[in-house]
C-alpha atoms as a PDB file:
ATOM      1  CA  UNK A   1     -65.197 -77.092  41.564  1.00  0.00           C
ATOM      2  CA  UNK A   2     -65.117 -75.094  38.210  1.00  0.00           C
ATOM      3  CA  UNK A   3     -63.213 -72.066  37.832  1.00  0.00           C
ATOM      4  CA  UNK A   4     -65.173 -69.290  36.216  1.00  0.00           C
ATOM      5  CA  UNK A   5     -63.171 -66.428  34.284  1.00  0.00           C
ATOM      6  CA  UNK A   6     -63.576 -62.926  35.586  1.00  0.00           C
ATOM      7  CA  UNK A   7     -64.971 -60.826  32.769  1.00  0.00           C
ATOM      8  CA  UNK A   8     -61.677 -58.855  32.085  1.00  0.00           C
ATOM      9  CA  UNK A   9     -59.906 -62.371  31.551  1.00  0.00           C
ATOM     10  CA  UNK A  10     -62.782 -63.101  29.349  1.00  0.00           C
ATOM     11  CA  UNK A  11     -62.327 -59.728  27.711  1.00  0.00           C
ATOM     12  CA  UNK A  12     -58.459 -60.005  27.530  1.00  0.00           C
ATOM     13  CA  UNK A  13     -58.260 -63.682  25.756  1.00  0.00           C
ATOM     14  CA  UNK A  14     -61.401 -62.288  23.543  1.00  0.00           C
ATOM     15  CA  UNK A  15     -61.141 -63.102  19.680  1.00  0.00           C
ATOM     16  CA  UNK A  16     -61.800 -59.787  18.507  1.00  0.00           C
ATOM     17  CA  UNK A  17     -59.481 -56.748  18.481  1.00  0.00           C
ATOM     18  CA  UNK A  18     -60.850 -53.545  18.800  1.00  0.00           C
ATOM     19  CA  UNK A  19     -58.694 -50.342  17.770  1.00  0.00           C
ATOM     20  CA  UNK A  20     -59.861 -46.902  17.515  1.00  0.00           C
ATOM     21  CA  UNK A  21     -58.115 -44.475  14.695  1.00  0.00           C
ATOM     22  CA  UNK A  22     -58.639 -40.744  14.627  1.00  0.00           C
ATOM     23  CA  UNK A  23     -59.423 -39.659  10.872  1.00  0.00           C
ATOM     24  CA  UNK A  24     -58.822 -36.607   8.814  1.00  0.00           C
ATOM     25  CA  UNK A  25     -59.713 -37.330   5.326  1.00  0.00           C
ATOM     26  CA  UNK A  26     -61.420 -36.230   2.406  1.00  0.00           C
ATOM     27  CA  UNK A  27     -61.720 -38.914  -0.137  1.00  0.00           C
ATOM     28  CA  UNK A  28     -63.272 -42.505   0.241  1.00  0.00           C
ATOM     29  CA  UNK A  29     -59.653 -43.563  -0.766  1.00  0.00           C
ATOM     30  CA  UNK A  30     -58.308 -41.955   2.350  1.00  0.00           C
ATOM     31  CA  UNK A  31     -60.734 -44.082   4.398  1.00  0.00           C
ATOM     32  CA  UNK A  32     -59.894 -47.427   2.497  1.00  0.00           C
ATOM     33  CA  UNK A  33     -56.033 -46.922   3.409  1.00  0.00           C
ATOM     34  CA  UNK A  34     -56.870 -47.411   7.270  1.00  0.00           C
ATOM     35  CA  UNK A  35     -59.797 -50.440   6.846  1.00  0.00           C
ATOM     36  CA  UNK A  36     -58.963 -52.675   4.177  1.00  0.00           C
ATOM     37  CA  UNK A  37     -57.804 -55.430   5.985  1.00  0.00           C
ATOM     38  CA  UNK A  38     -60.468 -55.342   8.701  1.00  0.00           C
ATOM     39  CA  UNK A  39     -63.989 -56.983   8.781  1.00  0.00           C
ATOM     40  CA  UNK A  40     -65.702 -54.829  10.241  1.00  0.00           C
ATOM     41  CA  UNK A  41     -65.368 -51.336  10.316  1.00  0.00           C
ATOM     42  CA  UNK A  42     -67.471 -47.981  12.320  1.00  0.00           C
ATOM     43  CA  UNK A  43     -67.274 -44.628  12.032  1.00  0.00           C
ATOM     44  CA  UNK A  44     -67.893 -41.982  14.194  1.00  0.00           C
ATOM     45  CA  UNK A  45     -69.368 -38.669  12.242  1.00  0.00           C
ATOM     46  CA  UNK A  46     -71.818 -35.610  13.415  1.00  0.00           C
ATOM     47  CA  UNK A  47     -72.242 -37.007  17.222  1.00  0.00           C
ATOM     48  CA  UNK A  48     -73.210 -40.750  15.802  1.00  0.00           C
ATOM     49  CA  UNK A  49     -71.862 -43.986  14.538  1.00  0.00           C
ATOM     50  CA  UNK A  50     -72.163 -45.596  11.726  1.00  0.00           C
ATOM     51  CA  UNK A  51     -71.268 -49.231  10.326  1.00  0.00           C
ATOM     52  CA  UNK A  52     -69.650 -48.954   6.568  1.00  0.00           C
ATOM     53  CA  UNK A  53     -68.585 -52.001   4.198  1.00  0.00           C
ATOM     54  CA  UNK A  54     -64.615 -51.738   2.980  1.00  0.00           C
ATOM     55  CA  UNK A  55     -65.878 -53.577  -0.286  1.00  0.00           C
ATOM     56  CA  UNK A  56     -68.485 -50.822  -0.810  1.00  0.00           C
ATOM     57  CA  UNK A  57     -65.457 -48.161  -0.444  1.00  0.00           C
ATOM     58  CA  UNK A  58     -63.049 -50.144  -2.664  1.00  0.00           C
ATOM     59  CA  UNK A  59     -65.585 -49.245  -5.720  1.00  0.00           C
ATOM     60  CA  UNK A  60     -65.521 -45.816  -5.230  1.00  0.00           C
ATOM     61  CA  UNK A  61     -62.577 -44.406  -4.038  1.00  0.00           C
ATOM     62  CA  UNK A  62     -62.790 -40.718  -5.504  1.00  0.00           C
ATOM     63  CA  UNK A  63     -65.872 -40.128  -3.204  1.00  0.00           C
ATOM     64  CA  UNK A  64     -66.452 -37.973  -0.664  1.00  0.00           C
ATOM     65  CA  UNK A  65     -69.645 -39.657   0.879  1.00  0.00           C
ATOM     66  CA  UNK A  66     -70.134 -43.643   1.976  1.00  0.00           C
ATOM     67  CA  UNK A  67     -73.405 -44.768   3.165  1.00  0.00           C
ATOM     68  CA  UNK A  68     -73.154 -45.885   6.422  1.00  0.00           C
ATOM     69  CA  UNK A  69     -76.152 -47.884   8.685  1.00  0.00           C
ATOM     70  CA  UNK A  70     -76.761 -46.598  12.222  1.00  0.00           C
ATOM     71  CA  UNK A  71     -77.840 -49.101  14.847  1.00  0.00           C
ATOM     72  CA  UNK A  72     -81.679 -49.469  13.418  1.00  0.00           C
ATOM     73  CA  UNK A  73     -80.215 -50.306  10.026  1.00  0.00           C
ATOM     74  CA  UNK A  74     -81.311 -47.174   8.454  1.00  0.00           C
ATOM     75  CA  UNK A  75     -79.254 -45.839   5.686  1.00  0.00           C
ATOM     76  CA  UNK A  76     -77.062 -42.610   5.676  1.00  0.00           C
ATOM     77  CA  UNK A  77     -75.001 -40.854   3.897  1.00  0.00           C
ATOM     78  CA  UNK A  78     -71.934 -39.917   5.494  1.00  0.00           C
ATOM     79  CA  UNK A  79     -69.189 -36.950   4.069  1.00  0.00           C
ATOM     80  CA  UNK A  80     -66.046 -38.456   4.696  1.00  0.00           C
ATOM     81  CA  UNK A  81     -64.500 -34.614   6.182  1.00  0.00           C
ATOM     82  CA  UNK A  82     -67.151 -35.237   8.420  1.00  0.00           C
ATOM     83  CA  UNK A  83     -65.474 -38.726  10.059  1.00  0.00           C
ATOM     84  CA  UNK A  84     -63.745 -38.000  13.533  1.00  0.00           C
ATOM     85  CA  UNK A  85     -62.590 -41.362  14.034  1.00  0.00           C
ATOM     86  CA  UNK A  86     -62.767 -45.168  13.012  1.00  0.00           C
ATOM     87  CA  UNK A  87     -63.577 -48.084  15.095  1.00  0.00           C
ATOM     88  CA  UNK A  88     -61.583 -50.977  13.891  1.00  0.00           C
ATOM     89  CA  UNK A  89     -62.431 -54.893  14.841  1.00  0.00           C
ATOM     90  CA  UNK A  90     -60.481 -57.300  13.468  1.00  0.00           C
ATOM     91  CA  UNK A  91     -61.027 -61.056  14.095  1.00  0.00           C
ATOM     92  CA  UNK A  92     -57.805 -62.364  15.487  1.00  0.00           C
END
């Protein structure tokens, strides 16, 4: 007989780390300091989430908007003072 994992051993030896950072910022460069070395990065702004780039923030650090896409893939601009928190996932 096979043993089958239960889904929080599958969730506990998952590859993927998930951490979740409150934010108070005002600058794209404030942003970059908490997700340059992650690959993949959401933010949580004005009731929604958005997925942002860390390479698209890394050109333009004096800003105070990123375009982030919402789960449709539709575009937005986001103000950074507008961020509540980040979503972190990093690949372990």
């Amino acid at each position: 007989m096979k043993y089958l994992k239960t889904f929080e051993q599958f969730i506990n030896e998952s590859s993927i780390n998930e951490r979740r950072v409150n934010f108070k910022g005002k600058k794209a460069s404030d942003l970059y300091k908490i997700i340059k070395n992650v690959d993949s990065v959401k933010v949580f702004a004005k009731g929604k989430h958005y997925g942002i780039e860390s390479d698209d923030i890394k050109h333009s650090l004096n800003d105070t908007v990123v375009f982030g896409f919402d789960q449709d893939g539709g575009e937005h601009e986001v103000k950074i003072q507008d961020i509540e928190f980040v979503e972190l996932f990093e690949n372990a």
